[in-house]
C-alpha atoms as a PDB file:
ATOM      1  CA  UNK A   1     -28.796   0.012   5.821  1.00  0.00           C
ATOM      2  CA  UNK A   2     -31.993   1.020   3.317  1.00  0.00           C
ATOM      3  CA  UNK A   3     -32.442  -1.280   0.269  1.00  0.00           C
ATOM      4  CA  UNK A   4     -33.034  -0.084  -2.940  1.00  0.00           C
ATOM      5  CA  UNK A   5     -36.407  -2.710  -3.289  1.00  0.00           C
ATOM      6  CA  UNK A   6     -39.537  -0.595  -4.403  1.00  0.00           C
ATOM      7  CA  UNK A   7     -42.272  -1.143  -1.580  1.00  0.00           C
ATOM      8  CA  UNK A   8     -45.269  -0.023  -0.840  1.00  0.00           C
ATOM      9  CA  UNK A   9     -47.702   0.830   2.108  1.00  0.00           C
ATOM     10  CA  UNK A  10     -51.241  -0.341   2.547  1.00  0.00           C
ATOM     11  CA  UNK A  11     -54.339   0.449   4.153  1.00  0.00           C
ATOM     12  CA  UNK A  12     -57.473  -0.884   5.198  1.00  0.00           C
ATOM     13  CA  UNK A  13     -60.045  -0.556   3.046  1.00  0.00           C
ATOM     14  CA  UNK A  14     -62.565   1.211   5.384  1.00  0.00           C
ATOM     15  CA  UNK A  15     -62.730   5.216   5.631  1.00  0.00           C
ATOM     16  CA  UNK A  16     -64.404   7.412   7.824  1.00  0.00           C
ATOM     17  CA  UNK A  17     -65.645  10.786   6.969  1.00  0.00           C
ATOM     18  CA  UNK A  18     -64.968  13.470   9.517  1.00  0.00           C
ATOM     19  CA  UNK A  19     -67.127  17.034   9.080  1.00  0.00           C
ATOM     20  CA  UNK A  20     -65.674  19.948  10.150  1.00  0.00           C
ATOM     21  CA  UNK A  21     -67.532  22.878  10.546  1.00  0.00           C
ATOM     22  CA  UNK A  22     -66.059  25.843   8.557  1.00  0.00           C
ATOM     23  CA  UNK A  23     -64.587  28.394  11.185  1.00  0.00           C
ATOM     24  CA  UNK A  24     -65.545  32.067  11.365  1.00  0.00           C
ATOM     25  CA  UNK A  25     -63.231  34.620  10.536  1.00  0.00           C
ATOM     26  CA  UNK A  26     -64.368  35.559  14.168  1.00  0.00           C
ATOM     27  CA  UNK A  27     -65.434  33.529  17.203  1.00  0.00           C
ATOM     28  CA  UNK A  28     -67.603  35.681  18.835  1.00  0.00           C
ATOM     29  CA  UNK A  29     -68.418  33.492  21.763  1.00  0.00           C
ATOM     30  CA  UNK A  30     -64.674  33.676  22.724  1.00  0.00           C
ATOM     31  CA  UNK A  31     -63.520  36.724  20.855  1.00  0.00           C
ATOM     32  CA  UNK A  32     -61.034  35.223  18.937  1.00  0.00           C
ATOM     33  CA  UNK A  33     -60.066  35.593  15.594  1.00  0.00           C
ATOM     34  CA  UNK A  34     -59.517  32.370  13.332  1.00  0.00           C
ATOM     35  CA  UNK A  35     -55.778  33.094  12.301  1.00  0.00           C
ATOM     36  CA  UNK A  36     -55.244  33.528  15.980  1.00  0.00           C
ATOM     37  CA  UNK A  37     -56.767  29.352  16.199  1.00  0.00           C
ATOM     38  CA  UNK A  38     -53.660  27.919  14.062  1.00  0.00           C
ATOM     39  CA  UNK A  39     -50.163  27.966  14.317  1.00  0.00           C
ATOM     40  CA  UNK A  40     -47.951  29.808  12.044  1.00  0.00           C
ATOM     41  CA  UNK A  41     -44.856  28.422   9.683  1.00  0.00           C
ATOM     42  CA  UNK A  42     -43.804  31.358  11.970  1.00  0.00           C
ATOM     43  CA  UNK A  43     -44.575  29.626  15.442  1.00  0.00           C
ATOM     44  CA  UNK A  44     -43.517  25.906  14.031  1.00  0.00           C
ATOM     45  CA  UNK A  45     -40.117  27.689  13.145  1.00  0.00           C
ATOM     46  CA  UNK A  46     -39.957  29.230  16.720  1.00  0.00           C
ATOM     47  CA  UNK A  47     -40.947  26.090  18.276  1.00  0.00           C
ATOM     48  CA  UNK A  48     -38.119  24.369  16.831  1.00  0.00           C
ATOM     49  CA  UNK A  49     -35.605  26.785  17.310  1.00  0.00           C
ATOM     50  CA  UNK A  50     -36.683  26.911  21.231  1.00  0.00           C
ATOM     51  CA  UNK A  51     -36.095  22.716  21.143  1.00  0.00           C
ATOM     52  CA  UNK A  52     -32.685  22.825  19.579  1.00  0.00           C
ATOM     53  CA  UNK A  53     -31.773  25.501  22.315  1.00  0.00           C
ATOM     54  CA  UNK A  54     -33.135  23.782  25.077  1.00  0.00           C
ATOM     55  CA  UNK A  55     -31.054  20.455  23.359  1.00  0.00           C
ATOM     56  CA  UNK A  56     -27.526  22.611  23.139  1.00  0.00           C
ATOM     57  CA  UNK A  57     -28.290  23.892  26.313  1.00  0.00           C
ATOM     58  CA  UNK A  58     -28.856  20.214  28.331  1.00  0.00           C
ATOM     59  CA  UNK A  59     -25.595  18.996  26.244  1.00  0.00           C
ATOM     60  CA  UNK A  60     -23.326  21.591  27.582  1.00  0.00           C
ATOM     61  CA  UNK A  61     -24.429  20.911  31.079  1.00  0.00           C
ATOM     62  CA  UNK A  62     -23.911  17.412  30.719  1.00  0.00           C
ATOM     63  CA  UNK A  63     -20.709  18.426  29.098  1.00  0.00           C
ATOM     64  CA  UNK A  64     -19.715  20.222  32.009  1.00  0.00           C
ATOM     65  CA  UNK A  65     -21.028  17.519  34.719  1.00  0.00           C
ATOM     66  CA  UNK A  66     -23.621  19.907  35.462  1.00  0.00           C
ATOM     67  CA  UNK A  67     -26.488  17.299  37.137  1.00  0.00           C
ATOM     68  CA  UNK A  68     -29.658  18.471  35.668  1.00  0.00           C
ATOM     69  CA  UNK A  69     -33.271  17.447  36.773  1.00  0.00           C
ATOM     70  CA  UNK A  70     -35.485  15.628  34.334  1.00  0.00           C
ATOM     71  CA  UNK A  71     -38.650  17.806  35.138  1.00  0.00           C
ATOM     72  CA  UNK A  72     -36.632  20.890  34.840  1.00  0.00           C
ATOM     73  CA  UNK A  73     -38.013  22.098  37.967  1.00  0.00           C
ATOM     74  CA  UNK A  74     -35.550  24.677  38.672  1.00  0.00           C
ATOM     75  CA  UNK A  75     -35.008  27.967  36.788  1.00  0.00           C
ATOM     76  CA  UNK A  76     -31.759  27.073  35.075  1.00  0.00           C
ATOM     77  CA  UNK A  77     -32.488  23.424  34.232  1.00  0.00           C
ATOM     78  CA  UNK A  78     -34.677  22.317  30.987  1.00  0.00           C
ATOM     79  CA  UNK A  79     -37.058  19.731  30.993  1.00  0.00           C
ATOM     80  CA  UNK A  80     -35.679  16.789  28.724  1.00  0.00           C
ATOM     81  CA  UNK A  81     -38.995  14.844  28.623  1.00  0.00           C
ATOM     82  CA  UNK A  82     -39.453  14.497  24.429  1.00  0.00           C
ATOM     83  CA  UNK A  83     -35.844  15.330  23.779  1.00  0.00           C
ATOM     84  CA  UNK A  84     -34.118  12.137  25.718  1.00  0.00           C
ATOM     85  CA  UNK A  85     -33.489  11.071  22.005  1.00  0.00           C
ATOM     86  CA  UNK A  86     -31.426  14.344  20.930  1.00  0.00           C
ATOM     87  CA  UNK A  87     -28.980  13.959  23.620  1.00  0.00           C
ATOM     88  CA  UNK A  88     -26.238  12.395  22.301  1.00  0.00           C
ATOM     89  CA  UNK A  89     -24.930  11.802  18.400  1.00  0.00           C
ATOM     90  CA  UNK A  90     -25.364   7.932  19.633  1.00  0.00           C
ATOM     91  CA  UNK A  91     -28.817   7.991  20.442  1.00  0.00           C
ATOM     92  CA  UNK A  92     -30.001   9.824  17.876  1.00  0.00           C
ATOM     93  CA  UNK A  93     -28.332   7.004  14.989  1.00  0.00           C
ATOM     94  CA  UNK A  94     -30.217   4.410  17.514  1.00  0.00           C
ATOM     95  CA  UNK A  95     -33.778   6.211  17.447  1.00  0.00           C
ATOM     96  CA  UNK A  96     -33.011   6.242  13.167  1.00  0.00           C
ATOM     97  CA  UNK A  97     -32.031   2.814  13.247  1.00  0.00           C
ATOM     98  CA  UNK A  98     -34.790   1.924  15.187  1.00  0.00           C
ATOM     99  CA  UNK A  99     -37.388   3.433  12.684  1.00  0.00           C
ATOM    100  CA  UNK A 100     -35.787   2.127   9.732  1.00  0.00           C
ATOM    101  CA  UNK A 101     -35.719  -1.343  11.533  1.00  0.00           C
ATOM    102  CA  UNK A 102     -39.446  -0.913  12.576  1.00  0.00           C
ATOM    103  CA  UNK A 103     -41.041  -0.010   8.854  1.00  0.00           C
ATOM    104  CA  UNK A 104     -39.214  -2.152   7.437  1.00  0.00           C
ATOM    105  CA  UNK A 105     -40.360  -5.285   9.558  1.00  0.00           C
ATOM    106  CA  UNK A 106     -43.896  -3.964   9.146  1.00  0.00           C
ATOM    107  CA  UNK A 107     -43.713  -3.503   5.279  1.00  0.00           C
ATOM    108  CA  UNK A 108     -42.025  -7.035   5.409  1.00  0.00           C
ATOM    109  CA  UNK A 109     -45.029  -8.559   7.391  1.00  0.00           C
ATOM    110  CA  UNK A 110     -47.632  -6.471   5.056  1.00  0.00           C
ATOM    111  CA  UNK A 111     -46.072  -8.231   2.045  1.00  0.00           C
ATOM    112  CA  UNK A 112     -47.162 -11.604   3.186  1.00  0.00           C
ATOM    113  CA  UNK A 113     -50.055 -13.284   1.434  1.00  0.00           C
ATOM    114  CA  UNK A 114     -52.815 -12.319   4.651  1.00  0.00           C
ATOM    115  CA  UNK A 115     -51.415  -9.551   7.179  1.00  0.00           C
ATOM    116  CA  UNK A 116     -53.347  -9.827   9.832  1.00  0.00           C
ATOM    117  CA  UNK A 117     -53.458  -5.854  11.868  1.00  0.00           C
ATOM    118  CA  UNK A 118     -52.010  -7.868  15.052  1.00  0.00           C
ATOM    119  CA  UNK A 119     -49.095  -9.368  13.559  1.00  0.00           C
ATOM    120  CA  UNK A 120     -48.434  -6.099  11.788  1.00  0.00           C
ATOM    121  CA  UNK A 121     -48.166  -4.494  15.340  1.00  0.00           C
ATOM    122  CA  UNK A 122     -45.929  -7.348  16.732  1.00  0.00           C
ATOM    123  CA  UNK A 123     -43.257  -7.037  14.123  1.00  0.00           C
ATOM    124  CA  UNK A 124     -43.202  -3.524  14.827  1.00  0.00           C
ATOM    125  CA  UNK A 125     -43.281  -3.773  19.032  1.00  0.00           C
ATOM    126  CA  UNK A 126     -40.536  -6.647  18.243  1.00  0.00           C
ATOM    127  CA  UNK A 127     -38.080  -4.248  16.552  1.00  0.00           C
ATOM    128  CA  UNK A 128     -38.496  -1.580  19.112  1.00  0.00           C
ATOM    129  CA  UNK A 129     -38.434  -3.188  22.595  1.00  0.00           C
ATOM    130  CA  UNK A 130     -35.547  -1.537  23.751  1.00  0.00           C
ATOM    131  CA  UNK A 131     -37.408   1.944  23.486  1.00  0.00           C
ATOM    132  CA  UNK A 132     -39.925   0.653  24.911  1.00  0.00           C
ATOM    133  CA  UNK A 133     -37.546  -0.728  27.634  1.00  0.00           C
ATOM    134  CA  UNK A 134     -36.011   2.706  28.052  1.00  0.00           C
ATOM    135  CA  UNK A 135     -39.223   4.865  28.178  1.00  0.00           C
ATOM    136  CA  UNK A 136     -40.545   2.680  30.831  1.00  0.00           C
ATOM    137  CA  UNK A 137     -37.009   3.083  32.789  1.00  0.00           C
ATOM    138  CA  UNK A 138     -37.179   7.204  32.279  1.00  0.00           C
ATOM    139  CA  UNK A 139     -40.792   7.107  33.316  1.00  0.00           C
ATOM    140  CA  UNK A 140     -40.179   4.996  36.556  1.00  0.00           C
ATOM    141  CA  UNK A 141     -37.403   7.930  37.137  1.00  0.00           C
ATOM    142  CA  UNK A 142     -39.927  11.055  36.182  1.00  0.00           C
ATOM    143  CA  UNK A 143     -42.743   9.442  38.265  1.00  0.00           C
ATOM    144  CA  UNK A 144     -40.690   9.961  41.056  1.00  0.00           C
ATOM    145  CA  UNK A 145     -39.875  13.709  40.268  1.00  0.00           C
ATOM    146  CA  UNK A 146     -43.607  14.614  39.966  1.00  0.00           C
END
């Protein structure tokens, strides 16, 4: 449930200033030319076209009872490490609710009078310990597949 209470985010006061060296339109020590460096709006589109296949593709076999491996190690299985969250309509409305419940518990502890960077991460870890729960259980499980 989001609240319609105006808040704000803030950060610490210190900056660093990164230089990055302007790229050549050529790289002639690898022979590579700069567009070739970045990725696309093309390539980001194709990238998440390929991960909402891969997710449609994992449903239906769990649809159909189909056991699939976690690594993906065979030719017609996917790899579901990253996309564990994108399985079902229920975990996705957790992973939301889990974000909304995190921010807000940080924003909450960055109102008070002297947020210390610590207690900022605690009321964030506290809202999201049964992620953190779960990853460790699906790592345990993919540890063994590697």
């Amino acid at each position: 449930m989001s609240s319609t209470r105006t808040v704000s985010v803030r950060f610490a006061d210190t900056a660093q200033l990164h230089i990055v060296n302007r790229q050549q339109d050529f790289d002639k020590k690898n022979g590579v030319a700069r567009n070739e460096l970045w990725y696309t709006a093309a390539d980001f589109h194709s990238m998440r076209r390929a991960f909402a296949q891969d997710v449609f593709h994992v449903r239906a076999r769990a649809l159909a009872g189909v056991p699939f491996n976690y690594a993906g190690d065979d030719e017609s299985s996917v790899c579901i490490v990253g996309m564990e969250n994108f399985l079902t309509p229920g975990l996705m409305l957790e992973m939301s609710a889990c974000r909304e419940r995190c921010t807000d518990a940080v924003l909450a502890e960055q109102a008070r009078d002297d947020p210390s960077a610590r207690a900022i991460a605690i009321a964030s870890f506290a809202q999201s310990k049964k992620v953190v729960r779960r990853a460790r259980m699906i790592g345990k499980v993919l540890q063994d597949s590697i």
